[in-house]
Protein backbone atom coordinates (compact mmCIF):
# COMPACT_ATOMS: atom_id res chain seq x y z
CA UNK A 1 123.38 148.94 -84.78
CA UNK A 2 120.52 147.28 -83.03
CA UNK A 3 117.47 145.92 -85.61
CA UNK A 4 114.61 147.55 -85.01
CA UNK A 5 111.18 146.14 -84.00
CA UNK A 6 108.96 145.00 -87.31
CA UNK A 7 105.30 145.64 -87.16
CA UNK A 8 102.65 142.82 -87.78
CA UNK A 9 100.41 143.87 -90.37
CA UNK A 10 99.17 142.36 -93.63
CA UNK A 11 100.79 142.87 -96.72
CA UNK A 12 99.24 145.33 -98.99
CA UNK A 13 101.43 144.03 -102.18
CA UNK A 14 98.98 140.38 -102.92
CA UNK A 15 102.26 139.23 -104.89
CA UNK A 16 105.26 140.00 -101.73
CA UNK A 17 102.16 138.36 -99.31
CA UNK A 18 102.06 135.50 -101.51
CA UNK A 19 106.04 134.81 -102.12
CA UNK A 20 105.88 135.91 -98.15
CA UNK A 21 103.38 132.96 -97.07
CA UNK A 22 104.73 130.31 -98.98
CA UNK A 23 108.41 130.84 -97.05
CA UNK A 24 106.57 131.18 -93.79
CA UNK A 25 104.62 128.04 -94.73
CA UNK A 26 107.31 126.25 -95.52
CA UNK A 27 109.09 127.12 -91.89
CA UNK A 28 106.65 126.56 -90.23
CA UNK A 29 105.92 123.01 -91.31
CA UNK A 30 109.76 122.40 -91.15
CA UNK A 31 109.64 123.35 -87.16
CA UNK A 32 106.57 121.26 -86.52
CA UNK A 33 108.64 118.51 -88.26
CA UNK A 34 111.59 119.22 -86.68
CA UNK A 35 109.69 119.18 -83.08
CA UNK A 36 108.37 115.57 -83.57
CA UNK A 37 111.29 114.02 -84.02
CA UNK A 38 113.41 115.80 -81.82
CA UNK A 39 110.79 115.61 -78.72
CA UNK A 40 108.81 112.75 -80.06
CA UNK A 41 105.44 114.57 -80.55
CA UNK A 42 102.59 113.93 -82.27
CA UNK A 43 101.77 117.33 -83.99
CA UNK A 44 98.71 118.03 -86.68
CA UNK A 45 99.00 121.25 -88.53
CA UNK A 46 96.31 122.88 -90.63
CA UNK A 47 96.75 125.92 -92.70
CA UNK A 48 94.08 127.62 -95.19
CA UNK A 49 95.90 130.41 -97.30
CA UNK A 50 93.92 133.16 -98.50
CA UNK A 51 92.14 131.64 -101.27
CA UNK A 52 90.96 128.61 -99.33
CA UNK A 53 93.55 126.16 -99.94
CA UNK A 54 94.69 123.25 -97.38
CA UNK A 55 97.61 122.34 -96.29
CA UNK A 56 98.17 120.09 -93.64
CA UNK A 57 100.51 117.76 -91.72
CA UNK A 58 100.63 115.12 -89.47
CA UNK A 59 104.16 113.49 -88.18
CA UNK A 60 102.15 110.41 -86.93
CA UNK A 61 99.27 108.48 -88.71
CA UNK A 62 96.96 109.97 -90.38
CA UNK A 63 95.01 114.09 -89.47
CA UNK A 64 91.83 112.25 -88.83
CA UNK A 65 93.44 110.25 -86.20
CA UNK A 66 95.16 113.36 -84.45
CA UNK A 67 91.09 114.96 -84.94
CA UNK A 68 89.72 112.16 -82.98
CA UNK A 69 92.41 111.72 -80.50
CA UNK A 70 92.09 115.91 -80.20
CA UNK A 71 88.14 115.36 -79.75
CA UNK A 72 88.51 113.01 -77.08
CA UNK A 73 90.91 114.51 -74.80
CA UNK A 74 89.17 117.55 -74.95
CA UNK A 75 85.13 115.90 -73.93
CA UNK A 76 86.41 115.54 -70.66
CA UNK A 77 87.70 118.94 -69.76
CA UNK A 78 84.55 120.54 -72.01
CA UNK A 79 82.09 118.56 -69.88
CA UNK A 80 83.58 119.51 -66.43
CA UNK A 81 83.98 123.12 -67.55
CA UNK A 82 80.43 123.07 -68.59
CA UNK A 83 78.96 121.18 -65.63
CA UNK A 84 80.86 124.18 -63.40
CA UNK A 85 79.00 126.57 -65.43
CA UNK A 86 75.89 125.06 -65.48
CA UNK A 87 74.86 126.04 -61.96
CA UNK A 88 76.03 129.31 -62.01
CA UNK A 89 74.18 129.97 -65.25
CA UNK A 90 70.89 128.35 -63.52
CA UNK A 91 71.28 130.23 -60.53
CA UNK A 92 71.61 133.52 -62.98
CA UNK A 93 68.54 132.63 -65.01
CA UNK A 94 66.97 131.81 -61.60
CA UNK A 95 67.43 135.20 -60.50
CA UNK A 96 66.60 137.29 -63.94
CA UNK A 97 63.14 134.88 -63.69
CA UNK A 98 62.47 136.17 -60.11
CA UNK A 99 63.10 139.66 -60.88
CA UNK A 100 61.02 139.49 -63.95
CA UNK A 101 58.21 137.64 -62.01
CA UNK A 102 58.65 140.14 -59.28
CA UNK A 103 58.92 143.35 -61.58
CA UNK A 104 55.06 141.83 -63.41
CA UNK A 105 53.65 141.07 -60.26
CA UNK A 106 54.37 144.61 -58.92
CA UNK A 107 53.12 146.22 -62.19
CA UNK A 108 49.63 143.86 -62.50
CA UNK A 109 49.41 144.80 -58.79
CA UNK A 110 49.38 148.63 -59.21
CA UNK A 111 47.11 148.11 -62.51
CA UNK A 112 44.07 146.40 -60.33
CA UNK A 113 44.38 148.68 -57.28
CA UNK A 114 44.13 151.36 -60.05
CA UNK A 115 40.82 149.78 -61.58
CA UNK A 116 39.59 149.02 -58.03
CA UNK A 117 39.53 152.95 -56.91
CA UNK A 118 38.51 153.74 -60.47
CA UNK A 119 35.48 151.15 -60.09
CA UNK A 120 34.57 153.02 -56.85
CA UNK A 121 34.74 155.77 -57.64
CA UNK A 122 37.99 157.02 -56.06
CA UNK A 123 40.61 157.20 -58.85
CA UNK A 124 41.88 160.09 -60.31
CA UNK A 125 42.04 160.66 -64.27
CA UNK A 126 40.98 157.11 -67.05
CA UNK A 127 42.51 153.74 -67.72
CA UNK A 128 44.27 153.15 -71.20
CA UNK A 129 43.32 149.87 -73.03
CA UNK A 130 46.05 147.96 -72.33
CA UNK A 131 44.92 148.38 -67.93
CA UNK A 132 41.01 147.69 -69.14
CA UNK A 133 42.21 144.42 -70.43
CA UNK A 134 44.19 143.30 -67.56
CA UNK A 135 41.26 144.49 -65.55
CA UNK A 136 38.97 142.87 -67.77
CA UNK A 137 41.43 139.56 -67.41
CA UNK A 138 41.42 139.61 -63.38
CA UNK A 139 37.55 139.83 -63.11
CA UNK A 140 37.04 137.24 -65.34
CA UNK A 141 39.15 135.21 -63.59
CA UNK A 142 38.04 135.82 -60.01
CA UNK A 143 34.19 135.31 -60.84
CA UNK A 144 35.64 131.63 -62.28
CA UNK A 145 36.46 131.16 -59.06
CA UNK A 146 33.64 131.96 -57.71
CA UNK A 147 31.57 130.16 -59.69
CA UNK A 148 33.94 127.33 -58.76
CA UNK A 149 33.50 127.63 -55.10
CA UNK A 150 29.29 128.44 -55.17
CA UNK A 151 29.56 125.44 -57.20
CA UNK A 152 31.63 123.33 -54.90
CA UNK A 153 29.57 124.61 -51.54
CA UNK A 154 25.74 123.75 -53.42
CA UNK A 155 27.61 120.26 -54.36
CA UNK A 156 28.27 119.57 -50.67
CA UNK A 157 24.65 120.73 -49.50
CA UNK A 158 23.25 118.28 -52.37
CA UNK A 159 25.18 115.52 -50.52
CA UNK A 160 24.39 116.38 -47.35
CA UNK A 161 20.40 116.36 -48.33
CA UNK A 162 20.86 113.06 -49.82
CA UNK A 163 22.50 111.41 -46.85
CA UNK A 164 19.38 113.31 -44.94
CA UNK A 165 17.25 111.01 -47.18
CA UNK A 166 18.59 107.74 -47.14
CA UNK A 167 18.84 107.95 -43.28
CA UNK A 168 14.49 109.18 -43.58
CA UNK A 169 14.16 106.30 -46.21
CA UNK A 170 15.92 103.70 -43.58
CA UNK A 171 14.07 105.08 -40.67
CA UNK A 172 10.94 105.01 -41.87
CA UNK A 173 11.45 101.09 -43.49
CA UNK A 174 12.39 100.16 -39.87
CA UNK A 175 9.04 101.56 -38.63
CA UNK A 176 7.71 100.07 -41.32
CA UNK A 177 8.35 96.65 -40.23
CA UNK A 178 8.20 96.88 -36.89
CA UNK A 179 3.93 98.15 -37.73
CA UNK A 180 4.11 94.92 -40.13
CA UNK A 181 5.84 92.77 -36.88
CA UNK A 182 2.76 93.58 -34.84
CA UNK A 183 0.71 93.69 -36.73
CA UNK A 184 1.47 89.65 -37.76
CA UNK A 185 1.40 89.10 -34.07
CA UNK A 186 -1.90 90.35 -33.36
CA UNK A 187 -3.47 88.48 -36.36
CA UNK A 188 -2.17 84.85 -34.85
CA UNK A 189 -4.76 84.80 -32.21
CA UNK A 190 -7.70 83.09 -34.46
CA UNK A 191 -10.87 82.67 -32.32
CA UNK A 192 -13.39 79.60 -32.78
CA UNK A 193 -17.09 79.90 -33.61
CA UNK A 194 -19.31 79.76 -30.18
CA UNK A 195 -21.15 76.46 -30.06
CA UNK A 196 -24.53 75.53 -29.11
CA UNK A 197 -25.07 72.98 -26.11
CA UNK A 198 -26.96 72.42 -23.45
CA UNK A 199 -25.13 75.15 -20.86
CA UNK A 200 -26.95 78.38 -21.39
CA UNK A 201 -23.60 80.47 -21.28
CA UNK A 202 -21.49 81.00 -24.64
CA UNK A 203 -18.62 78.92 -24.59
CA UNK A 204 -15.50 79.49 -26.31
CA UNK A 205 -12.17 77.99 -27.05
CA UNK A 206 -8.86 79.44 -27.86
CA UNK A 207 -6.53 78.09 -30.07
CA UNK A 208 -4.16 77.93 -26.64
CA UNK A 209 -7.10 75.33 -25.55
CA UNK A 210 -7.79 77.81 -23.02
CA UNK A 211 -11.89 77.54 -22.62
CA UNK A 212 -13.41 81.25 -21.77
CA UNK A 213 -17.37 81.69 -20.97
């Protein structure tokens, strides 16, 4: 007569599980000794019964060494799996941050169209708190910017009026000299006192040693 099929499930009686673990135990560890010999493997076995004790095994050196061999076989294939994932997770969170920017954007849109046709005059029914602030938010930040730019145009004039007055300033220190120039010229011409002598017309002489009557 054929066996028939035993159902996994834990042991209600604590003192069959017990007798019941420590032959299973004791299997098991004689298979995974069994195994290294016969195939030449290095196995590690942990096993923490139900009242948290250890018992472990390890055919070759020591458990630590099978940990750290374990550890470092493993880096490699958990950094390639998780550079694959990495770009489809960024291109996810990508995507959830667009929507989400999208979805605000949309909402802060329809919240200042509101307040613009209630400002006027045109909207239908109040504003709650919560669309007075954003409101209040949005103007505050546009007349910053135009404060900014009135700023930034006066700025420019200001320069322009003070280029405007350095080029008056030069202009008017070339005329300057150019009065001064002549006015040195004129002044070299130095005439001599007329002279008494016996011819009855005035005679004078230029510094040139040009006489004139």
């Amino acid at each position: 007569m054929a066996r028939g099929k035993v159902q996994l499930r834990r042991i209600e009686n604590p003192v069959h599980r017990q007798v019941t673990f420590c032959k299973r135990r004791a299997g098991l560890l004689k298979k995974a000794k069994e195994l290294s010999v016969l195939c030449d493997a290095e196995i590690g076995l942990v096993i923490f019964s139900a009242h948290g004790k250890l018992y472990d095994l390890a055919t070759k050196g020591t458990m630590q060494g099978l940990i750290e061999k374990y550890m470092k076989s493993t880096k490699g294939s958990l950094v390639a799996q998780a550079d694959q994932q990495q770009p489809i997770l960024q291109t996810q969170s990508d995507q959830l941050d667009a929507k989400n920017e999208i979805s605000m954007l949309k909402q802060e849109i329809e919240i200042l169209q509101k307040g613009l046709r209630y400002m006027f005059g045109g909207g239908a029914g109040t504003m709650n708190l919560d669309e007075l602030q954003i409101l209040e938010k949005n103007l505050e930040l546009w007349i910053y910017h135009i404060r900014s730019a009135k700023m930034d145009i006066m700025s420019q004039e200001i320069q322009l009026l003070k280029n405007k007055e350095g080029i008056l300033k030069a202009a008017n220190k070339y005329l300057q000299d150019k009065i001064e120039e002549n006015t040195t010229t004129a002044s070299d011409l130095d005439f001599v006192p007329m002279m008494t002598t016996n011819n009855p017309y005035p005679l004078t002489i230029l510094q040139n040693g040009i006489f004139q009557f």
